[in-house]
N, C-alpha and C. Protein backbone atom coordinates (compact mmCIF):
# COMPACT_ATOMS: atom_id res chain seq x y z
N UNK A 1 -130.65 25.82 -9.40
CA UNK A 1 -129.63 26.85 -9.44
C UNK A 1 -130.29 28.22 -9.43
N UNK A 2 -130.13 29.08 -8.51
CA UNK A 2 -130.22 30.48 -8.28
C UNK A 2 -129.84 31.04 -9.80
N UNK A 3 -130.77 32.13 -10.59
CA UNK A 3 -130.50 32.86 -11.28
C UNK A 3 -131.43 33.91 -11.26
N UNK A 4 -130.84 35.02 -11.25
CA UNK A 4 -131.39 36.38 -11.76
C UNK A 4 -132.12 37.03 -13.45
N UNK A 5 -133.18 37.88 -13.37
CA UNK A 5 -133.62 37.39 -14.60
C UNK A 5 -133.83 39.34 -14.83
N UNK A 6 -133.48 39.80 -16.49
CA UNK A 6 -133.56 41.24 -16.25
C UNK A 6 -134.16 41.53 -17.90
N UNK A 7 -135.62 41.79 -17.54
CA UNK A 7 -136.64 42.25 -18.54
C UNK A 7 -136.36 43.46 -18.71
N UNK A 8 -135.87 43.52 -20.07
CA UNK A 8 -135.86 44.95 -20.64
C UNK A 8 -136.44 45.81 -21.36
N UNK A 9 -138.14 45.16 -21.31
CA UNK A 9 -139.04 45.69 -22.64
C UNK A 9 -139.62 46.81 -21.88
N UNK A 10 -139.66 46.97 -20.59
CA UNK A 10 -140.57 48.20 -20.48
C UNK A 10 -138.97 49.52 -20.82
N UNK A 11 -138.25 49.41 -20.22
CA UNK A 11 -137.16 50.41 -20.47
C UNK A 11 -136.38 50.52 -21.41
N UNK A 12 -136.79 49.51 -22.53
CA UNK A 12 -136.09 49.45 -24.01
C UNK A 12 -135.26 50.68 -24.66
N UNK A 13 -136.50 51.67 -24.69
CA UNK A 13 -135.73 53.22 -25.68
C UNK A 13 -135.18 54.43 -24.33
N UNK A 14 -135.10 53.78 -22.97
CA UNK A 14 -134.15 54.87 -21.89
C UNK A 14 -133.09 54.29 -21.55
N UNK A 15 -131.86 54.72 -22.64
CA UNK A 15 -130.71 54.52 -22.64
C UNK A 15 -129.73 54.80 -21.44
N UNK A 16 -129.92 55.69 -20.12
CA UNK A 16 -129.26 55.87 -19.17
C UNK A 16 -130.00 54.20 -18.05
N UNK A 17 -131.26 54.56 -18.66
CA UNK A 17 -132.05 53.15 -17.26
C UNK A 17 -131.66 51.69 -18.01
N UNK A 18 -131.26 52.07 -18.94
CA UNK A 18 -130.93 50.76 -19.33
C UNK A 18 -129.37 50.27 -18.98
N UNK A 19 -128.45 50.80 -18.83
CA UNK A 19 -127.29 50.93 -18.41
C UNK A 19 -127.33 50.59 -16.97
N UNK A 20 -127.93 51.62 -16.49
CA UNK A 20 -128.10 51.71 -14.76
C UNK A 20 -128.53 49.75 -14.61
N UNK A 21 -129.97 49.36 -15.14
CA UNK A 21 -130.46 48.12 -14.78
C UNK A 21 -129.32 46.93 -14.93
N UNK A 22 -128.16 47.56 -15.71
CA UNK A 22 -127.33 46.16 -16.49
C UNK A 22 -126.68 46.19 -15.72
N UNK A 23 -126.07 47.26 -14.99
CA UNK A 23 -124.67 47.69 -13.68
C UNK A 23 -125.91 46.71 -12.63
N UNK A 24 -126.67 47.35 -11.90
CA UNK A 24 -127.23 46.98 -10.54
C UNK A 24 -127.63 45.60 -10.72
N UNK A 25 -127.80 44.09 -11.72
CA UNK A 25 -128.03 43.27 -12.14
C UNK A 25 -126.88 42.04 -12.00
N UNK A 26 -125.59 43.10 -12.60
CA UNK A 26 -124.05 42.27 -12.53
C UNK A 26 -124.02 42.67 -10.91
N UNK A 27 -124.27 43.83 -10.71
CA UNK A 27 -123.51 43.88 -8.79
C UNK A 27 -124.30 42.65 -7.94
N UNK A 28 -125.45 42.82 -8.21
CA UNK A 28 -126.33 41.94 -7.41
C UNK A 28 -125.94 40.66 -7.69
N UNK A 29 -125.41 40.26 -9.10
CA UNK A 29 -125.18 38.43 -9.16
C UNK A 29 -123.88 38.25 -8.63
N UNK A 30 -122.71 39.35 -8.38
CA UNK A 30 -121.39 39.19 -7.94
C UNK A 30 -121.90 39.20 -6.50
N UNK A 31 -122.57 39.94 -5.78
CA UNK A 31 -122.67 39.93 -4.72
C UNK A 31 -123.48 38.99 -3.70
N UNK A 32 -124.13 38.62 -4.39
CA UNK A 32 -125.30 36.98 -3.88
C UNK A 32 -124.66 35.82 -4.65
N UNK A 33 -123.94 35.99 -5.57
CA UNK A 33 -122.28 34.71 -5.98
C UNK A 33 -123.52 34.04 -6.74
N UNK A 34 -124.50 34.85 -7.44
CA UNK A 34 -125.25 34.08 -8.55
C UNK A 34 -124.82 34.09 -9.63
N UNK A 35 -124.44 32.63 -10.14
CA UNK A 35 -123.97 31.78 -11.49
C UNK A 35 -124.86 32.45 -12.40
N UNK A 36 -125.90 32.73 -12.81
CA UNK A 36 -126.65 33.00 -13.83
C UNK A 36 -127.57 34.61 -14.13
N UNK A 37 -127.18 35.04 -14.97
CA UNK A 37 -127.86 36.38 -15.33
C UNK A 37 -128.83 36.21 -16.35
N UNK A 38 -129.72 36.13 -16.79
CA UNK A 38 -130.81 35.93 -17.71
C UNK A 38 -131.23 37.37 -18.52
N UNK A 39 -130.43 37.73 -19.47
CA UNK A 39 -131.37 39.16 -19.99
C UNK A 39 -131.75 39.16 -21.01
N UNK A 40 -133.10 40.10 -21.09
CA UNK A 40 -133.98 39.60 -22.24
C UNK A 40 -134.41 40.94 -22.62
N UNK A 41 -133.40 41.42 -23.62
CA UNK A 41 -133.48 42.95 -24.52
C UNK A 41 -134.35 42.43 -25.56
N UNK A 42 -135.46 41.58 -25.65
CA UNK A 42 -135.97 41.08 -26.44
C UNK A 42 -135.70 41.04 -28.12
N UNK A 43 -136.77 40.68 -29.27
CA UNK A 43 -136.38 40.57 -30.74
C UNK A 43 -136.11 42.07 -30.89
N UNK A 44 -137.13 42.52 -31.49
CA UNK A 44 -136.83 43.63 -32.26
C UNK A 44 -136.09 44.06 -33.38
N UNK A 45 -135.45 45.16 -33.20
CA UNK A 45 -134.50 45.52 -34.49
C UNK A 45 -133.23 45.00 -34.34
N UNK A 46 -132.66 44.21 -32.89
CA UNK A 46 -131.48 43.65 -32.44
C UNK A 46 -130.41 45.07 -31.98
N UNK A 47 -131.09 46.12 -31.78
CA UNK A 47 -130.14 47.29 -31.63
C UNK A 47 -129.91 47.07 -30.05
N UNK A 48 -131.23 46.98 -29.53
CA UNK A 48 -131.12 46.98 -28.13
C UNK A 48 -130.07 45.59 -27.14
N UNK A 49 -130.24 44.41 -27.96
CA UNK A 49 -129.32 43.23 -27.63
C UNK A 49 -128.07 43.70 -28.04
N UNK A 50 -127.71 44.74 -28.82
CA UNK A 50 -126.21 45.20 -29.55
C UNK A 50 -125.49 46.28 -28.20
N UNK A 51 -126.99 47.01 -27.80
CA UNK A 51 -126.19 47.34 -26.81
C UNK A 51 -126.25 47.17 -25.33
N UNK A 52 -126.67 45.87 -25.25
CA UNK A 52 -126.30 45.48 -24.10
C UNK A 52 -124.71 44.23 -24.25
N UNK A 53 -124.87 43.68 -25.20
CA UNK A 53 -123.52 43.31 -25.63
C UNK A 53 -122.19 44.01 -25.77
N UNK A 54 -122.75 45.79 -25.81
CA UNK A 54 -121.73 46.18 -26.05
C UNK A 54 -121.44 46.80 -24.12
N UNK A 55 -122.47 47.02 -23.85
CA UNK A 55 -122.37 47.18 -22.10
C UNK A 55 -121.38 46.25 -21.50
N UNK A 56 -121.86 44.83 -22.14
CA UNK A 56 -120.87 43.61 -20.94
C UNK A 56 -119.44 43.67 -21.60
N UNK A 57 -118.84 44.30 -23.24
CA UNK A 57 -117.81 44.17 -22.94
C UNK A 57 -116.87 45.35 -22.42
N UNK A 58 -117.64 46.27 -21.73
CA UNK A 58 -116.83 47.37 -21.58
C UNK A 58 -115.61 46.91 -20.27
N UNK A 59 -114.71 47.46 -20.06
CA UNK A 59 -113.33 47.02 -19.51
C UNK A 59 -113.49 46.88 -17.91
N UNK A 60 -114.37 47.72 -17.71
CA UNK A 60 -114.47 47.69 -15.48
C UNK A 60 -115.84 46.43 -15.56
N UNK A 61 -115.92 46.25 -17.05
CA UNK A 61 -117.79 45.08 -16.48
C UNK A 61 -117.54 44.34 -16.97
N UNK A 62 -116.48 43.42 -17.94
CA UNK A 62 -115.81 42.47 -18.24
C UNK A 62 -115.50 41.21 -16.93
N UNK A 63 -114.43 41.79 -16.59
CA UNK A 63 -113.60 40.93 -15.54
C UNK A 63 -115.00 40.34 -14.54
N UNK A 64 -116.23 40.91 -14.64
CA UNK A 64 -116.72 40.24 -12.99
C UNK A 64 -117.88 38.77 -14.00
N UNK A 65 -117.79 38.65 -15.13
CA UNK A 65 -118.18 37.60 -15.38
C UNK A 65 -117.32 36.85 -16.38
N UNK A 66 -117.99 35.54 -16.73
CA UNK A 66 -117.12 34.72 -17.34
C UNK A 66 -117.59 34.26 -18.61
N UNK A 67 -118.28 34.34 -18.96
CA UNK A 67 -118.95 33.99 -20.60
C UNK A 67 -120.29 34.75 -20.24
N UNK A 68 -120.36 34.96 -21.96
CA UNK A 68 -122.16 35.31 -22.60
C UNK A 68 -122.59 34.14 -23.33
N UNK A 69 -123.79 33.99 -23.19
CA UNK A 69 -123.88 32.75 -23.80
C UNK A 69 -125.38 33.57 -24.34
N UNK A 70 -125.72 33.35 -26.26
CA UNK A 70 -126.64 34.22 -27.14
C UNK A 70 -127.27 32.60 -27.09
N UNK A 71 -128.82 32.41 -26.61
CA UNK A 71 -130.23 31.18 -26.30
C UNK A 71 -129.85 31.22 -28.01
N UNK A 72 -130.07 30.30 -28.51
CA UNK A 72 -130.12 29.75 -29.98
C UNK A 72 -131.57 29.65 -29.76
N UNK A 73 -132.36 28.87 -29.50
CA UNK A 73 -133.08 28.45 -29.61
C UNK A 73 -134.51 30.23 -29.45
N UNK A 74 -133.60 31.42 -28.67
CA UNK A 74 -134.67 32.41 -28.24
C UNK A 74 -133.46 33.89 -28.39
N UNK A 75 -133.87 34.56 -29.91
CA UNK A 75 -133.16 35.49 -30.45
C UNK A 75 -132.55 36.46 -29.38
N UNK A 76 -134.05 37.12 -28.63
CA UNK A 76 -134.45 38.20 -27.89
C UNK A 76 -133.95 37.64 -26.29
N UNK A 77 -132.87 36.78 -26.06
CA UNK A 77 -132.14 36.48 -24.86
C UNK A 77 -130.71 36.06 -24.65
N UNK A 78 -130.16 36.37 -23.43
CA UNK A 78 -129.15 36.35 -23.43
C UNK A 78 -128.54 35.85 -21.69
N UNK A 79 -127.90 35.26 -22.00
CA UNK A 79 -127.54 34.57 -20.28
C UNK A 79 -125.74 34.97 -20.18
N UNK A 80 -125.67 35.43 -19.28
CA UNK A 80 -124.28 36.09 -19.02
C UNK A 80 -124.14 34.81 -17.34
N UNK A 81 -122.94 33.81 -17.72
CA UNK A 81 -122.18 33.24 -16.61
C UNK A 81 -121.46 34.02 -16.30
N UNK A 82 -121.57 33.43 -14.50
CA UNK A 82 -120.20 33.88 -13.40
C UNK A 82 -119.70 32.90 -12.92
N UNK A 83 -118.60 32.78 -12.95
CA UNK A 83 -117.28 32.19 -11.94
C UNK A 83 -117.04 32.83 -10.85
N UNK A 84 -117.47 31.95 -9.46
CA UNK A 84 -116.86 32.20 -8.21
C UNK A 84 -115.94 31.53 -7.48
C-alpha cells in the first residue's frame, strides 16, 4: 500500500513551515488517492503532536480525511487515513 511519510524534526519550532508541510502532504495524499499519511512530530514535549492534531481538526482540513489513528506502540507518530 502506497503511503506518504512527513518528518517534522528538522522544521519542528517554524510554525508557518509547519502548517504549510501539513496542507501540501493532505493535498498530495487526496490527489494521488493515497490511503495513508504517516507524520512524525516526533516525542518531545508533545506540543508539537498537539499542534498538528490541532491542524487536522480544523473545518476546510477535516472533511478530506477519515480517521487519525495516535501508533501506541510509537508516542512521536501519527497516521492520518483517507477514504476514496
Amino acid at each position: 500500500m502506497a503511503k506518504l511519510k512527513l518528518d517534522l524534526h528538522e522544521i519542528y519550532n517554524k510554525g508557518n513551515l509547519i502548517d504549510q508541510a501539513l496542507s501540501d502532504i493532505i493535498e498530495e495524499a487526496v490527489y494521488k488517492k493515497i490511503r495513508l499519511v504517516e507524520i512524525i512530530p516526533g516525542k518531545g514535549s508533545g506540543q508539537l503532536k498537539k499542534k498538528v492534531l490541532r491542524f487536522l481538526q480544523q473545518k476546510h482540513i477535516k472533511p478530506y480525511y477519515h480517521r487519525i489513528e495516535k501508533d501506541s506502540k510509537n508516542f512521536g507518530r501519527l497516521f492520518v487515513h483517507f477514504r476514496f
